[in-house]
Protein backbone atom coordinates (compact mmCIF):
# COMPACT_ATOMS: atom_id res chain seq x y z
CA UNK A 1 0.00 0.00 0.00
CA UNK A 2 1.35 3.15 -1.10
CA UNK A 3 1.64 6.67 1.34
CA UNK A 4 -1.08 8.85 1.96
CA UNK A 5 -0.42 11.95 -0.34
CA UNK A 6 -1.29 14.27 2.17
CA UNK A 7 0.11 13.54 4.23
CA UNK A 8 3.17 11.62 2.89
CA UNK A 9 3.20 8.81 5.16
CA UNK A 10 1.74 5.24 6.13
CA UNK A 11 -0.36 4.63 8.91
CA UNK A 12 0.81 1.76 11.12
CA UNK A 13 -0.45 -1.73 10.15
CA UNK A 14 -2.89 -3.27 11.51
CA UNK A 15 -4.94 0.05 12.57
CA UNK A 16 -8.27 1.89 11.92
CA UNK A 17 -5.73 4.41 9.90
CA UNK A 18 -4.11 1.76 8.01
CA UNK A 19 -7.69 0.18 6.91
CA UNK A 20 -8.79 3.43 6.00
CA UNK A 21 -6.25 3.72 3.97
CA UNK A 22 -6.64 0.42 2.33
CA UNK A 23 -10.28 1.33 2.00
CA UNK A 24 -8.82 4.52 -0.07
CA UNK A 25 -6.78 2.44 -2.47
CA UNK A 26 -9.68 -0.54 -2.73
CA UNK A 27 -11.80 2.48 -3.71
CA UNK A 28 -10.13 3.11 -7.21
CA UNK A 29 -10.21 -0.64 -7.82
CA UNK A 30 -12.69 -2.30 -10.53
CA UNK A 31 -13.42 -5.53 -10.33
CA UNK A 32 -15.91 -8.06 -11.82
CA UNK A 33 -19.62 -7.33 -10.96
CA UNK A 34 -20.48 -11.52 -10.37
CA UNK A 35 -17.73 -11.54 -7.87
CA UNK A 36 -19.47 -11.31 -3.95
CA UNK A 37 -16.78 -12.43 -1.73
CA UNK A 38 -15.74 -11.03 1.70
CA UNK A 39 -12.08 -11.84 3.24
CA UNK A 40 -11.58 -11.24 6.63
CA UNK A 41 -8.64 -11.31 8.68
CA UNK A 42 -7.80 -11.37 12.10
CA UNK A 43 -3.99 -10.71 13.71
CA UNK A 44 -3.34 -11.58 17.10
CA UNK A 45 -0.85 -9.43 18.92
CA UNK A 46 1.46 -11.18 21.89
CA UNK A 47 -0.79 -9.67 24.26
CA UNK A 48 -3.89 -11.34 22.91
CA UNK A 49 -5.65 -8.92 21.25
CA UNK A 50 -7.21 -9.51 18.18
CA UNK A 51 -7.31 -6.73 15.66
CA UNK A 52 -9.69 -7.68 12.93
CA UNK A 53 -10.68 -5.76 9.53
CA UNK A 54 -12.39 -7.43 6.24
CA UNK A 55 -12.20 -6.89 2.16
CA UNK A 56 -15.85 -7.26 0.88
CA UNK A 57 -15.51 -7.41 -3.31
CA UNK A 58 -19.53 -6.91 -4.75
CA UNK A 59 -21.09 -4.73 -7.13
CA UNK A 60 -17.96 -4.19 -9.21
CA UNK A 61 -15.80 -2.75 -5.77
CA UNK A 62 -13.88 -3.72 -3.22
CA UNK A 63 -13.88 -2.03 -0.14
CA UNK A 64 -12.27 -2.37 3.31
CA UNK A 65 -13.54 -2.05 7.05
CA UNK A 66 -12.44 -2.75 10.66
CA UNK A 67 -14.68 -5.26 12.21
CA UNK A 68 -15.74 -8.98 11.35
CA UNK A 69 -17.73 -9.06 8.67
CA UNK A 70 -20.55 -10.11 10.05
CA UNK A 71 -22.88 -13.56 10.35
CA UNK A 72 -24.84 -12.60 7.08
CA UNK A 73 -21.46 -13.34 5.00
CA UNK A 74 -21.11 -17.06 6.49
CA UNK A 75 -21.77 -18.29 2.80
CA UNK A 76 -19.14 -16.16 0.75
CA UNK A 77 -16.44 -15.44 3.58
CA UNK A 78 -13.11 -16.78 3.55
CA UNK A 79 -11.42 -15.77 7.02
CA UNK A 80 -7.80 -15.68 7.63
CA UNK A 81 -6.02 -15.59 10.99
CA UNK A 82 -2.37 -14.99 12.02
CA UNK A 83 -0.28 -13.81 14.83
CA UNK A 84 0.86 -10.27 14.44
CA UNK A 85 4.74 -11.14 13.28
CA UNK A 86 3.20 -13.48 10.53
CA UNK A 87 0.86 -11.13 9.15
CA UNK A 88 3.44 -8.20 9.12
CA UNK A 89 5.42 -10.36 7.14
CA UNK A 90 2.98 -11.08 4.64
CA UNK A 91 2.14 -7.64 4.44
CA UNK A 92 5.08 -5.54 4.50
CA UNK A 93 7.89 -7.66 3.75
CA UNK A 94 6.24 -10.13 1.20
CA UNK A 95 6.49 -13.27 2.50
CA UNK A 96 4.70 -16.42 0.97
CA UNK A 97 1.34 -16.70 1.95
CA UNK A 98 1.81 -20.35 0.74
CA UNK A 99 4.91 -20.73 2.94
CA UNK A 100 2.73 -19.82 5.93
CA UNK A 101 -0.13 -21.37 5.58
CA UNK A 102 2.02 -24.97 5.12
CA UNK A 103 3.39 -23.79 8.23
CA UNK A 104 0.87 -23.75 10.16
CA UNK A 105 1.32 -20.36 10.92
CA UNK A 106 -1.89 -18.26 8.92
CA UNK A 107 -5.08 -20.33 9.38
CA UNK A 108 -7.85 -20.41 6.95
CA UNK A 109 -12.06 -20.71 7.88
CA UNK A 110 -14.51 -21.00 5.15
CA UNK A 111 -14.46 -22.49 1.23
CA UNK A 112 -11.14 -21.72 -0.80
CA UNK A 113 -12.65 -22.75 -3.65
CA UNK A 114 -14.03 -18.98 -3.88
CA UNK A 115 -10.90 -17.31 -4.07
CA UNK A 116 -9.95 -19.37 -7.09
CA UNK A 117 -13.30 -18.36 -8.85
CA UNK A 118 -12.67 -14.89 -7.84
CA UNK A 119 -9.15 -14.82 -9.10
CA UNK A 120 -9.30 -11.76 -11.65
CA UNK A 121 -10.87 -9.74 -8.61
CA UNK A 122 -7.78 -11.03 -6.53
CA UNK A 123 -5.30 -9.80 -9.05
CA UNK A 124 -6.93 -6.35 -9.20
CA UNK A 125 -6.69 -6.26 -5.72
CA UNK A 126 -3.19 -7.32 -5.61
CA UNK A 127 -2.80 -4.33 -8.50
CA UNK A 128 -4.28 -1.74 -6.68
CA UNK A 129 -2.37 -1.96 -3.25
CA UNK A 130 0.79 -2.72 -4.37
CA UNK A 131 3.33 0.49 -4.76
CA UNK A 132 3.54 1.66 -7.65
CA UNK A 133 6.50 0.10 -9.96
């Protein structure tokens, strides 16, 4: 995820600031209007507090928001859980999502089998948060 251009910086991870700010970049994203998909993740700090925020893809958007997603998305929500130093890792420094998941170390509830039909919409998310090249 790039800066904020206002203020030239990058909230901390894992925040209400930082998902706004993923929110803001999700915004200018266009993705398939069939997709209806909602990832959620949840990182648990050593203290063991859970800091939770979800990607909901529908209408031809993606947008982001802190908070589980809610029971009404049981059907079309893939949830994702990590300790904090895993998640950063994935996030900031690129490590293999793969790599962690065989690991044991990122945990996965709900049907894979709709990322993999929402794969375009994936992409384009991928697209719009990464910095630019």
């Amino acid at each position: 995820m790039t800066t904020d251009p206002r203020s030239g910086q990058t909230p901390a991870i894992f925040t209400a600031a930082w998902v706004a700010r993923l929110d803001a970049a999700l915004s200018e994203c266009s993705v398939d209007e069939q997709v209806d998909l909602v990832l959620e993740h949840r990182v648990t700090s050593e203290d063991g507090s859970v800091f939770c925020w979800h990607v909901r893809v529908a209408g031809g958007r993606a947008s982001a928001a802190t908070g589980p997603a809610g029971d009404g998305y049981a059907d079309r929500r893939v949830a994702f859980a990590s300790d904090r130093e895993t998640a950063r890792a994935m996030a900031k420094d690129g490590e293999s999502i793969q790599r962690a998941f065989a690991e044991g170390r990122l945990h996965l509830d709900g049907d894979p089998r709709l990322l993999i039909g929402a794969r375009r919409a994936m992409d384009a998310i991928g697209a719009a948060l990464s910095p630019p090249a």
